[in-house]
N, C-alpha and C. Protein backbone atom coordinates (compact mmCIF):
# COMPACT_ATOMS: atom_id res chain seq x y z
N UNK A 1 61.90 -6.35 -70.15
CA UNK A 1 62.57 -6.88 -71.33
C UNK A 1 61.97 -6.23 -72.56
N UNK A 2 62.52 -5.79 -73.40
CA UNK A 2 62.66 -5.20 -74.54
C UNK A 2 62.81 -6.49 -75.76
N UNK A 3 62.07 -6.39 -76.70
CA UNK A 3 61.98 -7.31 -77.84
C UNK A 3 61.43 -6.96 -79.28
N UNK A 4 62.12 -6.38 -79.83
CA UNK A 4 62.26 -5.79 -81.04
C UNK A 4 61.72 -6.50 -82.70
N UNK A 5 61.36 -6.94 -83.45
CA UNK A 5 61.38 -7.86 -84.60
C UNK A 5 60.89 -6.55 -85.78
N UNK A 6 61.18 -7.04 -86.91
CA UNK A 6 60.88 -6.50 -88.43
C UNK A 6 59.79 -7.71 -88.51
N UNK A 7 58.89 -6.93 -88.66
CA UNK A 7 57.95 -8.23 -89.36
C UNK A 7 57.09 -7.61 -90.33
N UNK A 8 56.24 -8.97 -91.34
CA UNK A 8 55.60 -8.52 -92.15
C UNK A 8 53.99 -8.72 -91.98
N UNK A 9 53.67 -7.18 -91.65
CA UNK A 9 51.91 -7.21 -91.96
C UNK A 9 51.47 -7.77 -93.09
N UNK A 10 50.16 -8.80 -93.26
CA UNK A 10 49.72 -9.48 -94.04
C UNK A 10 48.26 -8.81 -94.21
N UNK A 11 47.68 -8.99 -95.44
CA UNK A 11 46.27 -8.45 -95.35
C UNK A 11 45.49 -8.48 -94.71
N UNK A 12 45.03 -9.67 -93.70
CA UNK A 12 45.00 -9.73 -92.51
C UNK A 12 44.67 -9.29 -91.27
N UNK A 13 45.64 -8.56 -91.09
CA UNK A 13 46.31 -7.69 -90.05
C UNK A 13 46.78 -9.06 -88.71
N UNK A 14 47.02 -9.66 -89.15
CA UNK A 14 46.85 -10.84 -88.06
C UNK A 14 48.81 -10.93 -87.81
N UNK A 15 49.09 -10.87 -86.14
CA UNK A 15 50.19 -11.10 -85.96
C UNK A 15 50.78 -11.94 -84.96
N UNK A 16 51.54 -12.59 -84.95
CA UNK A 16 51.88 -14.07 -84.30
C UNK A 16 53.58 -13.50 -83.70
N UNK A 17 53.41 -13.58 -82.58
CA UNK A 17 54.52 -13.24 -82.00
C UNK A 17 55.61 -14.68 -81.01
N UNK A 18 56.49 -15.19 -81.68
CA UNK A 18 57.22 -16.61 -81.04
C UNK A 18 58.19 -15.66 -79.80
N UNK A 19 58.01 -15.56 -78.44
CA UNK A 19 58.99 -15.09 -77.90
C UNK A 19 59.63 -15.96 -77.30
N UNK A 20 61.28 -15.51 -76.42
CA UNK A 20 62.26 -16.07 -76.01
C UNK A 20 61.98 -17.28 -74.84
N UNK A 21 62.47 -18.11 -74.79
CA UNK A 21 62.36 -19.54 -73.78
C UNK A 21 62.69 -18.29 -72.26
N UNK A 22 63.64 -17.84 -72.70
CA UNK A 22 64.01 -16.69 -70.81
C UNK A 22 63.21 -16.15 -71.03
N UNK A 23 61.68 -15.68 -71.39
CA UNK A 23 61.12 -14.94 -70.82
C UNK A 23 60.21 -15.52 -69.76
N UNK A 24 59.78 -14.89 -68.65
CA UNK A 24 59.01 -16.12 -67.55
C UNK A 24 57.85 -16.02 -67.92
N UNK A 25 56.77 -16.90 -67.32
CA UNK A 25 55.93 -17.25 -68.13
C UNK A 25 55.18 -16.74 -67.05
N UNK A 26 53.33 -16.38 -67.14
CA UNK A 26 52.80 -16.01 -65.86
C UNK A 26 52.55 -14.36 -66.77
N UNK A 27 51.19 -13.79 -66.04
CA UNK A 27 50.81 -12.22 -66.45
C UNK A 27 51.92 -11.80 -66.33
N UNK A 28 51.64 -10.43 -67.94
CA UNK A 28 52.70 -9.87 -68.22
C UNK A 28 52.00 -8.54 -69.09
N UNK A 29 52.34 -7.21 -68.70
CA UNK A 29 52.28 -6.11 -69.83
C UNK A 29 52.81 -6.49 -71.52
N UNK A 30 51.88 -6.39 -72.25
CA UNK A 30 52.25 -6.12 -73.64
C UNK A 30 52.18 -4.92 -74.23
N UNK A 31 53.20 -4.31 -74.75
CA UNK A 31 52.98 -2.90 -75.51
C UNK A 31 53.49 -3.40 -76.82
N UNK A 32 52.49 -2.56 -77.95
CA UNK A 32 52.86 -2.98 -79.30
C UNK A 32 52.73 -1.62 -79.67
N UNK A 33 53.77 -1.55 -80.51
CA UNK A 33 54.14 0.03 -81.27
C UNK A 33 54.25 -0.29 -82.45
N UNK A 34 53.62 0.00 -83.35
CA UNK A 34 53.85 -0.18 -85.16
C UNK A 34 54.12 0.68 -85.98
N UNK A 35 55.54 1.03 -86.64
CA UNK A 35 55.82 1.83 -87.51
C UNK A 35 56.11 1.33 -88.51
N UNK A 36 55.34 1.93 -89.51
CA UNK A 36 55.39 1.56 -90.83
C UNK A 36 56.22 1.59 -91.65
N UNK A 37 57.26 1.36 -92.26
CA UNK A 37 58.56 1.31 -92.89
C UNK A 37 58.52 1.95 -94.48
N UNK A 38 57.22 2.45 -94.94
CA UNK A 38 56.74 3.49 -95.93
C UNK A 38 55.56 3.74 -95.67
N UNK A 39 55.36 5.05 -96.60
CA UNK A 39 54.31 6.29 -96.07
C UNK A 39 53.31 5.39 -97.06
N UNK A 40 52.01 5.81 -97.11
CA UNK A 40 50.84 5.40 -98.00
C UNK A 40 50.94 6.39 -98.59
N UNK A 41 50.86 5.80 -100.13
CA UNK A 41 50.03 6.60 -100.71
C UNK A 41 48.19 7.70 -99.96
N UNK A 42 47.93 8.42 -100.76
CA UNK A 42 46.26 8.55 -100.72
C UNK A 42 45.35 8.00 -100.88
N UNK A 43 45.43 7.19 -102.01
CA UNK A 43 44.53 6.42 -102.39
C UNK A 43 44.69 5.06 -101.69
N UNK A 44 45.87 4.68 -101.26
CA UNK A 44 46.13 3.39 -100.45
C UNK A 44 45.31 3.64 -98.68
N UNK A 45 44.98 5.18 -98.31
CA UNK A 45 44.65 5.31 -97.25
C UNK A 45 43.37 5.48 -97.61
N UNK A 46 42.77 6.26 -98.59
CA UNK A 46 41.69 6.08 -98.97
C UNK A 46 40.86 4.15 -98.88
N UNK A 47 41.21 3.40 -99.66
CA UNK A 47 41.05 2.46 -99.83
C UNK A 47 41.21 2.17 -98.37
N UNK A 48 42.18 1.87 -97.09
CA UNK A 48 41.94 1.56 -96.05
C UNK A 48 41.28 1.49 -95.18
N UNK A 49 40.74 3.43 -94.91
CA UNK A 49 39.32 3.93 -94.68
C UNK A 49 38.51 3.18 -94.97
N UNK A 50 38.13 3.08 -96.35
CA UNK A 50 37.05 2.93 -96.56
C UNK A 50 36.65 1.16 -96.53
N UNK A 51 38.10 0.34 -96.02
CA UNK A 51 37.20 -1.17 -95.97
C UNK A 51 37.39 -1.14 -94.22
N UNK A 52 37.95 -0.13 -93.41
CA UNK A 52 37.67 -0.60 -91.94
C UNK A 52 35.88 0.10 -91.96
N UNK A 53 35.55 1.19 -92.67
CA UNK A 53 34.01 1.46 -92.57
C UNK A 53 32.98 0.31 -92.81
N UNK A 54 33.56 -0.32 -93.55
CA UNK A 54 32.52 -1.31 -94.72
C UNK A 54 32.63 -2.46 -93.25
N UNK A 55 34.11 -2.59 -92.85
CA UNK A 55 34.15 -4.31 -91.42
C UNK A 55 33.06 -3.46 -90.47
N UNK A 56 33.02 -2.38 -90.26
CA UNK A 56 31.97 -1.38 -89.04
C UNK A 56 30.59 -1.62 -89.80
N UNK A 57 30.25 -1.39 -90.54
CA UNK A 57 28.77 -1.43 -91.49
C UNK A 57 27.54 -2.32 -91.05
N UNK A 58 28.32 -3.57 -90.86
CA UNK A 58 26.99 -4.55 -90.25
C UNK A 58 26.49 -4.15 -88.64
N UNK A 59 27.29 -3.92 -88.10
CA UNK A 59 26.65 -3.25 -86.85
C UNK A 59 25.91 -2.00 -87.07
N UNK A 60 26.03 -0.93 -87.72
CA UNK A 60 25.09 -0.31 -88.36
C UNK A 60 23.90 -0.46 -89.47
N UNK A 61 24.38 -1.38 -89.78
CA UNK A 61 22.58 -2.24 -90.46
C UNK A 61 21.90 -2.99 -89.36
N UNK A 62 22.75 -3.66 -88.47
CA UNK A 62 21.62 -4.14 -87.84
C UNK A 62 21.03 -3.34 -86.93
N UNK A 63 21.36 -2.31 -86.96
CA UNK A 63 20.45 -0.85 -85.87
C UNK A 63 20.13 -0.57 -86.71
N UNK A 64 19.82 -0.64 -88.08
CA UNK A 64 18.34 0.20 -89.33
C UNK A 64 19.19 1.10 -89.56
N UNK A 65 20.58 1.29 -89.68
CA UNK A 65 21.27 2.66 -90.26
C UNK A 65 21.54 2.23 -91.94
N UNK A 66 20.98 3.21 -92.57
CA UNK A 66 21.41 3.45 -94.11
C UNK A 66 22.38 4.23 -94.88
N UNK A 67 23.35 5.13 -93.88
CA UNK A 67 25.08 5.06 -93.77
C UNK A 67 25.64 4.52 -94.47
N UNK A 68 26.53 5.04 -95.60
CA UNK A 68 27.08 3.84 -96.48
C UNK A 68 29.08 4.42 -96.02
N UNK A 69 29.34 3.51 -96.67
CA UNK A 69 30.94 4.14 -96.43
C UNK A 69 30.94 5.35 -97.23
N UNK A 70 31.05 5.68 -98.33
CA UNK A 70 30.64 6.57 -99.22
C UNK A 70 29.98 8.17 -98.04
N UNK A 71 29.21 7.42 -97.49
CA UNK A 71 28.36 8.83 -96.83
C UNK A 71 29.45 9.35 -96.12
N UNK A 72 29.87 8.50 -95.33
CA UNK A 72 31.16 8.63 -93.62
C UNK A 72 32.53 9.47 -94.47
N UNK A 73 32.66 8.71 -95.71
CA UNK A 73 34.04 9.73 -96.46
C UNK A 73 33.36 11.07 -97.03
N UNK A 74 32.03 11.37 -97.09
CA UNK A 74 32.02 12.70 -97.58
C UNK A 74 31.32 13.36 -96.58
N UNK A 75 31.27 13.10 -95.36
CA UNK A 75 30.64 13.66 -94.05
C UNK A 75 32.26 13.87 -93.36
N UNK A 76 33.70 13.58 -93.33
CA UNK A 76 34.32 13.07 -93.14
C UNK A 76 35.51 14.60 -94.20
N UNK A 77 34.69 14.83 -95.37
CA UNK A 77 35.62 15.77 -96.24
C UNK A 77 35.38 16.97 -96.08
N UNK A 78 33.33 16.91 -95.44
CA UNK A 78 33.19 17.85 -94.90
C UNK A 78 33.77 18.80 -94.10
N UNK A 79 33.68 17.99 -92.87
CA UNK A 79 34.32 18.39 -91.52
C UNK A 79 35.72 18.66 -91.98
N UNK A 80 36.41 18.18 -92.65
CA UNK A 80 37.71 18.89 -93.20
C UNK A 80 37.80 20.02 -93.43
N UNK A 81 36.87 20.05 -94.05
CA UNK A 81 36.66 21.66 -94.88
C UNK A 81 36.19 23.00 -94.05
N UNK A 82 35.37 22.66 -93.46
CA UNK A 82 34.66 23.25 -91.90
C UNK A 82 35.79 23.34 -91.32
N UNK A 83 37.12 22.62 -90.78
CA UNK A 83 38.22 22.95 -89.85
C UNK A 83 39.05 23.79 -90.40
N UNK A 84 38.99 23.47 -91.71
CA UNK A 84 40.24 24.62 -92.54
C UNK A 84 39.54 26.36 -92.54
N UNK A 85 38.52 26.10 -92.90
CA UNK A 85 37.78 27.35 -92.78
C UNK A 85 37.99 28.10 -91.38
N UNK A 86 37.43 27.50 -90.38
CA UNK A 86 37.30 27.62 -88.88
C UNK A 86 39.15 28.35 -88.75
N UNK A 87 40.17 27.63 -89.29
CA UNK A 87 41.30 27.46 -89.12
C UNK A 87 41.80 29.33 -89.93
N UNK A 88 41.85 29.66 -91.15
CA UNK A 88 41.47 30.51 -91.87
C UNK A 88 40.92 31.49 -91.17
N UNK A 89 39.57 31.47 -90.40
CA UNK A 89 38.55 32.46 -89.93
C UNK A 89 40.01 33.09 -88.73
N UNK A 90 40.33 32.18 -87.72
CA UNK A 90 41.14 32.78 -86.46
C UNK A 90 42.91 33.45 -86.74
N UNK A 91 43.42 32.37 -88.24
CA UNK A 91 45.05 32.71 -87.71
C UNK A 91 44.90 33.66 -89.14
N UNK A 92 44.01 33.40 -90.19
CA UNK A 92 44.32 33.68 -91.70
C UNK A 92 45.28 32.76 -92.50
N UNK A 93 45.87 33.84 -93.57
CA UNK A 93 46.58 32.34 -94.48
C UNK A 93 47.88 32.44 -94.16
N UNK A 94 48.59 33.83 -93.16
CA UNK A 94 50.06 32.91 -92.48
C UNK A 94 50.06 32.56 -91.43
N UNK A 95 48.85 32.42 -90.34
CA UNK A 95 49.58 31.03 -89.59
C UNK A 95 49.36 32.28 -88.20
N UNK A 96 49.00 33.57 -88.25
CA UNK A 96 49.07 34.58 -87.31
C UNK A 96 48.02 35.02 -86.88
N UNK A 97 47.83 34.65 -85.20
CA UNK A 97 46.52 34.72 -84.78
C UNK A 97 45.96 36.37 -84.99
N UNK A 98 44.81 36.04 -84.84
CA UNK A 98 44.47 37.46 -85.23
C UNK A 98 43.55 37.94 -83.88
């Protein structure tokens, strides 16, 4: 069975699903697929990043890590930069391996 809904993500992220009386009751596969119905901004993904780092953070303080979110986004812009390069070094700037 297939079961479709529009619903609205809340800050949260918390989601409550009421399904049909015919569905039988007893173990069952759940698949959840979420498409977002607009793109983010940058700064809206920025900002996202950076509060799922900050919910991760206390498990890294309590192992003595001094890691801030801040560090992970510019360790994080790094490696960006390192792939584009890397990327650059093999095809160049149209796209043609060399």
């Amino acid at each position: 069975m297939t079961i479709e809904q529009t619903v609205e993500i809340q800050s949260d992220r918390r989601l409550v699903l009421d399904l049909p009386p015919e569905l039988p009751v007893g173990r069952a596969r759940v698949a959840v697929t979420v498409t977002p119905e607009r793109n983010e901004t940058p700064e809206e993904r920025r900002q996202r990043f950076s509060e799922a780092i900050e919910r991760c953070s206390g498990l890294g303080k309590r192992l003595g890590s001094k890691v801030t979110s801040d560090d992970v986004i510019a360790s994080h812009r790094e490696d960006l930069i390192r792939e584009e390069a890397k990327y650059q070094r093999l095809y160049g700037k149209d796209g043609a391996a060399r």
